[in-house]
C-alpha atoms as a PDB file:
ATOM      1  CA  UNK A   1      -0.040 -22.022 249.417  1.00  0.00           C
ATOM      2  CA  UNK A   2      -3.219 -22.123 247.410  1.00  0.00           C
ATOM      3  CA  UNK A   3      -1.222 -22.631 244.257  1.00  0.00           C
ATOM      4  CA  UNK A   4       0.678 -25.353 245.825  1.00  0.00           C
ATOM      5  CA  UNK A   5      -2.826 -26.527 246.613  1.00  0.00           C
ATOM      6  CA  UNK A   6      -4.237 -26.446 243.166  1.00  0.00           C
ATOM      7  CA  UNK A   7      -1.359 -27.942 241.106  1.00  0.00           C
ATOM      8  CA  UNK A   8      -1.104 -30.628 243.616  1.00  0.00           C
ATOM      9  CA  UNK A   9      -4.854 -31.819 243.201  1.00  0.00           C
ATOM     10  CA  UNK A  10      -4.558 -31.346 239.299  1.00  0.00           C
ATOM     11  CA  UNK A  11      -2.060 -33.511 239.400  1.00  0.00           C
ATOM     12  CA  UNK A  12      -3.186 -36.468 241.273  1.00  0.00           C
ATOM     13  CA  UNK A  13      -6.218 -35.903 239.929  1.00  0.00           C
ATOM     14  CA  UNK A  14      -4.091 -36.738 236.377  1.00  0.00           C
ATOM     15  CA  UNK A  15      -2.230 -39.676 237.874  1.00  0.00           C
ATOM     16  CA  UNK A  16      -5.648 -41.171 239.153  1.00  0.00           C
ATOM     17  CA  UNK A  17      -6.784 -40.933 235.408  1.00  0.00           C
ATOM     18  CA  UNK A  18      -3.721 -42.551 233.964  1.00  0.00           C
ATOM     19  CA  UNK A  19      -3.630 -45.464 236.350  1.00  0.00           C
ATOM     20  CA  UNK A  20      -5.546 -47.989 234.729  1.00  0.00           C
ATOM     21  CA  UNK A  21      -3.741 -47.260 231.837  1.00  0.00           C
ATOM     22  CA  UNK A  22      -0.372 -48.031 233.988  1.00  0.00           C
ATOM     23  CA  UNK A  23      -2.165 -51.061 235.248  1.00  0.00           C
ATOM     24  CA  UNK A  24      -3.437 -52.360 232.354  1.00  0.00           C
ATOM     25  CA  UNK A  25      -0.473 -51.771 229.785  1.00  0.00           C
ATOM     26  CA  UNK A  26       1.761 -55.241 228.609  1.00  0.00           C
ATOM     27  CA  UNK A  27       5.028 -54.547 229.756  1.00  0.00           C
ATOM     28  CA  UNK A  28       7.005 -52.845 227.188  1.00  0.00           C
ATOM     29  CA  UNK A  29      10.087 -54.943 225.282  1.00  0.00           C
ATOM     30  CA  UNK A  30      12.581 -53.319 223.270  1.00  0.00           C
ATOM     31  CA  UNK A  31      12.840 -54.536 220.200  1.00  0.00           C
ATOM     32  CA  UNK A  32      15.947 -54.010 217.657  1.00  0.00           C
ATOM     33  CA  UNK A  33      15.875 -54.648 214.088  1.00  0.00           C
ATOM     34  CA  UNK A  34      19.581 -56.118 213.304  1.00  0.00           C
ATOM     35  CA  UNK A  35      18.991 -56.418 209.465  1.00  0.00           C
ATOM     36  CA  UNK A  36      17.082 -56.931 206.677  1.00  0.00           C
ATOM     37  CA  UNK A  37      17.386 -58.849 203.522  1.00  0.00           C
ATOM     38  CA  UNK A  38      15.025 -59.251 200.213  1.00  0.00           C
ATOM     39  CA  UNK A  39      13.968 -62.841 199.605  1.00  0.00           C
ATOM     40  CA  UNK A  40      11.653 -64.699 196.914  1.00  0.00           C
ATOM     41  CA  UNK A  41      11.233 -68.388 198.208  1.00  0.00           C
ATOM     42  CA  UNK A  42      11.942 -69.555 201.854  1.00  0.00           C
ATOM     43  CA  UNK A  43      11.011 -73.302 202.683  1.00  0.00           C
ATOM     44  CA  UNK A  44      10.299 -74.784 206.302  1.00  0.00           C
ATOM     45  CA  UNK A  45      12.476 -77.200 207.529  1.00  0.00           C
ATOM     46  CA  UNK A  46      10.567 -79.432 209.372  1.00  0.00           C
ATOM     47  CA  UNK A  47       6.977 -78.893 207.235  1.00  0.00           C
ATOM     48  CA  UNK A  48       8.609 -78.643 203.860  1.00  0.00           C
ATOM     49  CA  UNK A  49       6.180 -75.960 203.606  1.00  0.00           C
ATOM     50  CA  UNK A  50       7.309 -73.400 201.126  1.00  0.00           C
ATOM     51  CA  UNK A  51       6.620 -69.618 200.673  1.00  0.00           C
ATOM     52  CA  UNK A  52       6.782 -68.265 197.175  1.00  0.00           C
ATOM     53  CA  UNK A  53       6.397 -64.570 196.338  1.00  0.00           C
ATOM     54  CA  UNK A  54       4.132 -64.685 193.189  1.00  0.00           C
ATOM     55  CA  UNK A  55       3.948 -60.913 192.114  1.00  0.00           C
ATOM     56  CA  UNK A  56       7.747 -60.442 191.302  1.00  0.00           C
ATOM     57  CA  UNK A  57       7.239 -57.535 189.093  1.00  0.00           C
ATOM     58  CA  UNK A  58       4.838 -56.170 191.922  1.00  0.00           C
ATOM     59  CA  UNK A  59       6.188 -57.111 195.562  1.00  0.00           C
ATOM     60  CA  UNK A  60       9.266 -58.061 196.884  1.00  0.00           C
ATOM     61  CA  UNK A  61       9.462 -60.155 200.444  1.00  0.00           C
ATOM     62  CA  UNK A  62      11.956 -58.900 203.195  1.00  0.00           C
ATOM     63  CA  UNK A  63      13.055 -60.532 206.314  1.00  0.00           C
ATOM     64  CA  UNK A  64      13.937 -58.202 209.446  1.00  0.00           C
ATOM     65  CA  UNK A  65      16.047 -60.149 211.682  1.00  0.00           C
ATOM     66  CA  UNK A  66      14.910 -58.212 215.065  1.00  0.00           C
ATOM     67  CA  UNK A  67      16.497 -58.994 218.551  1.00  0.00           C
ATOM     68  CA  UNK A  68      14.727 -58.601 221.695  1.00  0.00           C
ATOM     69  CA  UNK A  69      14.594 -58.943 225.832  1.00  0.00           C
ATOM     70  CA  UNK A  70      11.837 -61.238 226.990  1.00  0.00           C
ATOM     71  CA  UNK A  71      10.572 -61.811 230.248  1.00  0.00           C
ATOM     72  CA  UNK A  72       9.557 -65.445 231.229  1.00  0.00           C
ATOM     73  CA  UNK A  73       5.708 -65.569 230.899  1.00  0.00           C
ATOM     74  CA  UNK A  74       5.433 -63.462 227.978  1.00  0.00           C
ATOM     75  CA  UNK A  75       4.133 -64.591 224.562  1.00  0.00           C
ATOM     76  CA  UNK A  76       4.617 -63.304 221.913  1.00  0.00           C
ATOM     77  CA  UNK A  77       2.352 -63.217 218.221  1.00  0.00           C
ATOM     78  CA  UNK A  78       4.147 -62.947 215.346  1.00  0.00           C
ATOM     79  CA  UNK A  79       1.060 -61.690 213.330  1.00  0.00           C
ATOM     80  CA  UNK A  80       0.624 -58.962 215.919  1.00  0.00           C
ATOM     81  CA  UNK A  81       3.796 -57.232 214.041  1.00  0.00           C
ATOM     82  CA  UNK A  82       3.190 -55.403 210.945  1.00  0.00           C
ATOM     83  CA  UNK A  83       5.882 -52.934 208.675  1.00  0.00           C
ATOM     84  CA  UNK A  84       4.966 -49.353 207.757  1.00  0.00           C
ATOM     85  CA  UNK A  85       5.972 -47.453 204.932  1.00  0.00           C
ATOM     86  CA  UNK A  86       4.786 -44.871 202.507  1.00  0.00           C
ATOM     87  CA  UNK A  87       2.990 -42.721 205.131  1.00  0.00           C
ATOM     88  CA  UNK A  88      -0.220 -44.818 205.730  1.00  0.00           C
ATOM     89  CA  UNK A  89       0.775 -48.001 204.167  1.00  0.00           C
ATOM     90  CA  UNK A  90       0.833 -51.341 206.364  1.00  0.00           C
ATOM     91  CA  UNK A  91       1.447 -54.911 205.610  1.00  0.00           C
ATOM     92  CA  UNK A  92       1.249 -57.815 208.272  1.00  0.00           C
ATOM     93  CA  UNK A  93       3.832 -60.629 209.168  1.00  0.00           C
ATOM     94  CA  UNK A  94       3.331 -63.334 207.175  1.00  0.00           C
ATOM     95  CA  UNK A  95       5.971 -65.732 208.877  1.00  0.00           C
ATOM     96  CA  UNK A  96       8.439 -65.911 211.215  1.00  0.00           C
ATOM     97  CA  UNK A  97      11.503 -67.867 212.683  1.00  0.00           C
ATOM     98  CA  UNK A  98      13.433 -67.961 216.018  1.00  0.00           C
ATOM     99  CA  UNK A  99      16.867 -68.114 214.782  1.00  0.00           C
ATOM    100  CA  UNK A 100      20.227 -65.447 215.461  1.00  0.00           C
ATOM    101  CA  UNK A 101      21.027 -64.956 211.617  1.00  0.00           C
ATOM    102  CA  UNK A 102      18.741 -64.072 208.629  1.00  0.00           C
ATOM    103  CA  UNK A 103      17.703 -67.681 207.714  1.00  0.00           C
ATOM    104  CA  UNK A 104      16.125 -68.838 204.544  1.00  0.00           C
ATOM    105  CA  UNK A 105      15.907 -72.118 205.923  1.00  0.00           C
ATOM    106  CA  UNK A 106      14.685 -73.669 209.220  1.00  0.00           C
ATOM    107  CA  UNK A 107      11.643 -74.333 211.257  1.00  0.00           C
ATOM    108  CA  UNK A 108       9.919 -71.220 209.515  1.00  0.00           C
ATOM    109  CA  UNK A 109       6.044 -71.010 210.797  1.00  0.00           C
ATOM    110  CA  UNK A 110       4.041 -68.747 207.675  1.00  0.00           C
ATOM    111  CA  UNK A 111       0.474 -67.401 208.579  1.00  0.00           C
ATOM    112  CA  UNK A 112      -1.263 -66.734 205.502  1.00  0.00           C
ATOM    113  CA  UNK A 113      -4.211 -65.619 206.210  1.00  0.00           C
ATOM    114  CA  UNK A 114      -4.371 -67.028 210.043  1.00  0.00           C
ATOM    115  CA  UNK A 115      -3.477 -66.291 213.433  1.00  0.00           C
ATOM    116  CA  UNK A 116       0.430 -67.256 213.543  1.00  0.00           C
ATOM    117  CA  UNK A 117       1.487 -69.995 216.428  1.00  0.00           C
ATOM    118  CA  UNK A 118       2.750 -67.901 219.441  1.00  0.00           C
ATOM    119  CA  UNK A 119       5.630 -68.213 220.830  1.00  0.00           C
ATOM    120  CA  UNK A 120       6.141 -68.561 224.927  1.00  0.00           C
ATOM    121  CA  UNK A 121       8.863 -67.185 226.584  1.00  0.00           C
ATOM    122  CA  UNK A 122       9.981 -69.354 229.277  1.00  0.00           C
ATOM    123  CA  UNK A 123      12.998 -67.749 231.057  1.00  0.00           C
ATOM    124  CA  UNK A 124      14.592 -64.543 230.863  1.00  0.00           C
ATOM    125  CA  UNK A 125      16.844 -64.553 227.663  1.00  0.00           C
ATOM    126  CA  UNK A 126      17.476 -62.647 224.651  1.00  0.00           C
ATOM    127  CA  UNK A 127      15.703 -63.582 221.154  1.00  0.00           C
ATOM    128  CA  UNK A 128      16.371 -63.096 217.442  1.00  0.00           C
ATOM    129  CA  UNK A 129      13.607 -62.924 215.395  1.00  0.00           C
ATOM    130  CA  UNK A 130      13.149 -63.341 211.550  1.00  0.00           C
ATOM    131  CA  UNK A 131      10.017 -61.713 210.382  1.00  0.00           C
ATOM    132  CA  UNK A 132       8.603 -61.994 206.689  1.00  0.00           C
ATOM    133  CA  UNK A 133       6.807 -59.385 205.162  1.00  0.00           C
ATOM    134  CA  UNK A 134       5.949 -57.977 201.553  1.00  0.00           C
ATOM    135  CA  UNK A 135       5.865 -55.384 200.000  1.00  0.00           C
ATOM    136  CA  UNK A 136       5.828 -52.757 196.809  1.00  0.00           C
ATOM    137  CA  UNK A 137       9.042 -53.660 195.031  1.00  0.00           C
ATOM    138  CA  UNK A 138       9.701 -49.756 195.353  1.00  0.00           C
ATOM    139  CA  UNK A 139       9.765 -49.608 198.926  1.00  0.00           C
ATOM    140  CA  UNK A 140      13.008 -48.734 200.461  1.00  0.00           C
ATOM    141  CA  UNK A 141      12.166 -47.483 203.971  1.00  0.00           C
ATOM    142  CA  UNK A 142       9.871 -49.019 206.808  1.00  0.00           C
ATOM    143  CA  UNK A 143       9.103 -49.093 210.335  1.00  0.00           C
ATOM    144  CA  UNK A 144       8.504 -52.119 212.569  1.00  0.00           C
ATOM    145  CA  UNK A 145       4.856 -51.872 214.211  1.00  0.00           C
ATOM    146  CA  UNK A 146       3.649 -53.811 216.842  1.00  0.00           C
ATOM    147  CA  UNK A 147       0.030 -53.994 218.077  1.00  0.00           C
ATOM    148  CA  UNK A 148      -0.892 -53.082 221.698  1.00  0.00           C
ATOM    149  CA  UNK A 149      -3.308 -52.975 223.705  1.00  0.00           C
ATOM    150  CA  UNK A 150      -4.630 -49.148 224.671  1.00  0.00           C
ATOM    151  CA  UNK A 151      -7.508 -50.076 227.558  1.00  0.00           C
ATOM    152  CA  UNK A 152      -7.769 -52.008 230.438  1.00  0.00           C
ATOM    153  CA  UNK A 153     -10.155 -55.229 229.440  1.00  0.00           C
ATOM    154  CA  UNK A 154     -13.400 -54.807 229.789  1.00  0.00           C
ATOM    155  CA  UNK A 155     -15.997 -57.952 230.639  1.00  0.00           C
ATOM    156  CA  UNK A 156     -18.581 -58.398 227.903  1.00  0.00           C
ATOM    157  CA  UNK A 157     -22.432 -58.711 229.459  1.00  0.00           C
END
C-alpha cells in the first residue's frame, strides 16, 4: 500500500511538471515529404521575381514537395522549416509554394534574407507544399526540420 502510495505521488507529481508543457505546445501536424527534385532557376508567376542559384560548382537548390493536415486557424511560416544534413549542418527555406506537384513555376513567395509571408489555414484540408532550399552540391541525404516552440510564453517586464 505504501508503494502504491509512493509511485502514485511520483507520478502526478511528473504529470503536474509536464503540464504546461502539454498546455503550451502548438498542436502537432504531420508532415510528409512526397518528393524532391534539384533545380537552378525558378521564377514567380505573378512577381516575375526570379531565383537563381549562383554557386553552381558549390550548391545545388532542391525542392521537397511535402503534404500535410492543417487545422483551420493554424499558420504556418515557411522560414520556420529548415533541412538537415551532414550531422550538424542546417540550411533555411528560402521559398515556398502551395501547389500539389513539384512546380518550377507559379505564385512562388522567396525569403532571402526575411521573414517569409505566412500562410493561414482557413478550413480543415490537406496541403502540398514546395519548399526551396540549398545546399552542398554533395549532399545526398536530409531531414525536414521544423522550429517549435519548447516553453510556455512568458510576459516580458
Amino acid at each position: 500500500m505504501k508503494i502504491e502510495r509512493v509511485l502514485f505521488s511520483t507520478l502526478f507529481l511528473l504529470w503536474l511538471c509536464l503540464l504546461p508543457f502539454k498546455l503550451f505546445a502548438q498542436e502537432s501536424v504531420k508532415f510528409e515529404i512526397l518528393s524532391s527534385r534539384a533545380v537552378s532557376e525558378i521564377t514567380s508567376s505573378t512577381t516575375d521575381e526570379v531565383w537563381k542559384l549562383t554557386e553552381t560548382s558549390e550548391r545545388k537548390g532542391i525542392i521537397l514537395l511535402v503534404k500535410a493536415d492543417v487545422k483551420a486557424g493554424m499558420i504556418i511560416y515557411p522560414t520556420d522549416f529548415y533541412l538537415s544534413y551532414g550531422g550538424s549542418d542546417r540550411t533555411k527555406c528560402e521559398g515556398n509554394l502551395l501547389s500539389s506537384s513539384i512546380e518550377t513555376k507559379g505564385d512562388w513567395s522567396f525569403t532571402e534574407g526575411r521573414m517569409s509571408r505566412e500562410i493561414k489555414m482557413t478550413q480543415d484540408r490537406t496541403i502540398h507544399l514546395n519548399l526551396l532550399f540549398t545546399v552542398p552540391v554533395d549532399v545526398k541525404q536530409v531531414s525536414l526540420m521544423l522550429l517549435q516552440p519548447i516553453a510556455r510564453p512568458v510576459t516580458i517586464k
